[in-house]
Protein backbone atom coordinates (compact mmCIF):
# COMPACT_ATOMS: atom_id res chain seq x y z
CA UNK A 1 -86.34 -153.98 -47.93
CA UNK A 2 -90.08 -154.50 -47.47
CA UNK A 3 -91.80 -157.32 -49.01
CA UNK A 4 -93.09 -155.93 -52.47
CA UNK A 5 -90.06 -155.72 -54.68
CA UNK A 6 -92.23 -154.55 -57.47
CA UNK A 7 -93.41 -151.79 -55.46
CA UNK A 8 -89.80 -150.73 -54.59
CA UNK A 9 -88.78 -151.30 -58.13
CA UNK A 10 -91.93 -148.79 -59.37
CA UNK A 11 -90.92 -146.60 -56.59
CA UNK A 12 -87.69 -146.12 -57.74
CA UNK A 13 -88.70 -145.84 -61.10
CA UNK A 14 -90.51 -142.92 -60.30
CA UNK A 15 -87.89 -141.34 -57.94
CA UNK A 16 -85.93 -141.42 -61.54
CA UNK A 17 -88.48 -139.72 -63.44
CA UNK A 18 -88.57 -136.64 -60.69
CA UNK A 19 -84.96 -136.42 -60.77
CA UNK A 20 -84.55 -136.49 -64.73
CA UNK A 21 -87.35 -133.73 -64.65
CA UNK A 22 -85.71 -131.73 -62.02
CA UNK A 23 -82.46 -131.98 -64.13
CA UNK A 24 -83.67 -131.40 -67.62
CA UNK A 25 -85.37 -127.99 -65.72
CA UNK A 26 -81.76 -126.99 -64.46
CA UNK A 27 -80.14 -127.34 -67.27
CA UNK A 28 -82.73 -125.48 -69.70
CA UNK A 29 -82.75 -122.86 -67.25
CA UNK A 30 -79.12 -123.09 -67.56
CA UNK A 31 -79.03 -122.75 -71.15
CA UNK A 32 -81.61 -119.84 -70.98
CA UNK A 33 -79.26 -117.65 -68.35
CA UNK A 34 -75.79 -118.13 -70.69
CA UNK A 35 -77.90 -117.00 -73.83
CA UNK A 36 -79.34 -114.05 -71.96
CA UNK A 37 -76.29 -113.33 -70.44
CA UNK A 38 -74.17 -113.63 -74.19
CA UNK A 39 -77.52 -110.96 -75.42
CA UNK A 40 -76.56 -108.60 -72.60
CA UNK A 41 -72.85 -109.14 -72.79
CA UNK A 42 -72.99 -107.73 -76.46
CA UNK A 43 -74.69 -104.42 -75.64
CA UNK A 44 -72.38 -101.78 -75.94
CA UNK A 45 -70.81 -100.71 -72.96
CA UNK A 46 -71.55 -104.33 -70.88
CA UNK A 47 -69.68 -105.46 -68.11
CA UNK A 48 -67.23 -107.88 -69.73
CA UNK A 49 -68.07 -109.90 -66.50
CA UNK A 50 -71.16 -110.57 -68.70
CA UNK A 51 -69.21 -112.83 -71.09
CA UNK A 52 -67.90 -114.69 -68.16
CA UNK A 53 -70.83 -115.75 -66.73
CA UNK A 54 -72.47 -116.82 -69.48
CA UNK A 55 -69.27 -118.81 -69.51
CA UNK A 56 -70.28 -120.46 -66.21
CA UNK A 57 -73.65 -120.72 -67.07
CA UNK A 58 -72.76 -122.97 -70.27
CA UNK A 59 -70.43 -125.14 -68.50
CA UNK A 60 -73.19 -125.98 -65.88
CA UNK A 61 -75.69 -126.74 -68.70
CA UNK A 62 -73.12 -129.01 -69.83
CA UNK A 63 -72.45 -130.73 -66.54
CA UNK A 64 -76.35 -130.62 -66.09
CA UNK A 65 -76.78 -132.39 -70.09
CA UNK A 66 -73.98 -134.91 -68.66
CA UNK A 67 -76.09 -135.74 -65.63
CA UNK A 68 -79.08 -136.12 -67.42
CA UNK A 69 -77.53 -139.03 -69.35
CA UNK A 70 -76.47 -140.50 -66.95
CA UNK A 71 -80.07 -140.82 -64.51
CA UNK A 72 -81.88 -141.05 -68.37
CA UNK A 73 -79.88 -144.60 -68.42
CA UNK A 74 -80.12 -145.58 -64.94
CA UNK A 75 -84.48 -144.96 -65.75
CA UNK A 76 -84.01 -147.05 -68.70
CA UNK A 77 -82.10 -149.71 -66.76
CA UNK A 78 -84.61 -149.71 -63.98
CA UNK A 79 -87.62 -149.85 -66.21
CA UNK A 80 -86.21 -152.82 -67.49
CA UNK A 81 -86.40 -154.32 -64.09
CA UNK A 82 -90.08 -153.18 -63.26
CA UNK A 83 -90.82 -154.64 -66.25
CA UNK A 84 -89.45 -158.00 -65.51
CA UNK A 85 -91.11 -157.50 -62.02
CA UNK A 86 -94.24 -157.08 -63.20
CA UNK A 87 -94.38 -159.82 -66.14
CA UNK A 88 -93.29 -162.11 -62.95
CA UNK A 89 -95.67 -161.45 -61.14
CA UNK A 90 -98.02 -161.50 -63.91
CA UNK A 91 -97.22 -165.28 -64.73
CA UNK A 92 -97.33 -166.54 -61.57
């Protein structure tokens, strides 16, 4: 640990933001695949493969939503802490 835990503490805060970006990306583009995939699936004469991976596609939006939640808290959590941080350092 190097000696400017408010630096660490914004650093990480930021390595949270990326991530939640990078997720909420994945999972829209997700989201956008199964409902393209369900369009396609209901031409006539689709693969019925089609339906399936749409399937897939839906489930890993929902793992993807899941995940999001989860680093969306952790972000909250650590802004908290940068926030402390900085009113510290602030006061003294």
């Amino acid at each position: 640990m190097s000696g400017d835990p408010l630096g660490e503490a914004q650093a990480t805060e930021d390595a949270l933001r990326a991530q939640l970006g990078d997720l909420i990306g994945a999972k829209a583009r997700a989201a956008h695949e199964a409902a393209r995939l369900d369009v396609r699936a209901g031409l006539p004469g689709a693969d019925p493969e089609l339906a399936a991976l749409a399937d897939r596609h839906r489930a890993q939006a929902a793992r993807l939503a899941a995940e999001v939640e989860e680093v969306r808290s952790s972000l909250r959590a650590q802004e908290v802490r940068t926030e402390s941080l900085r009113a510290d350092a602030a006061g003294a």
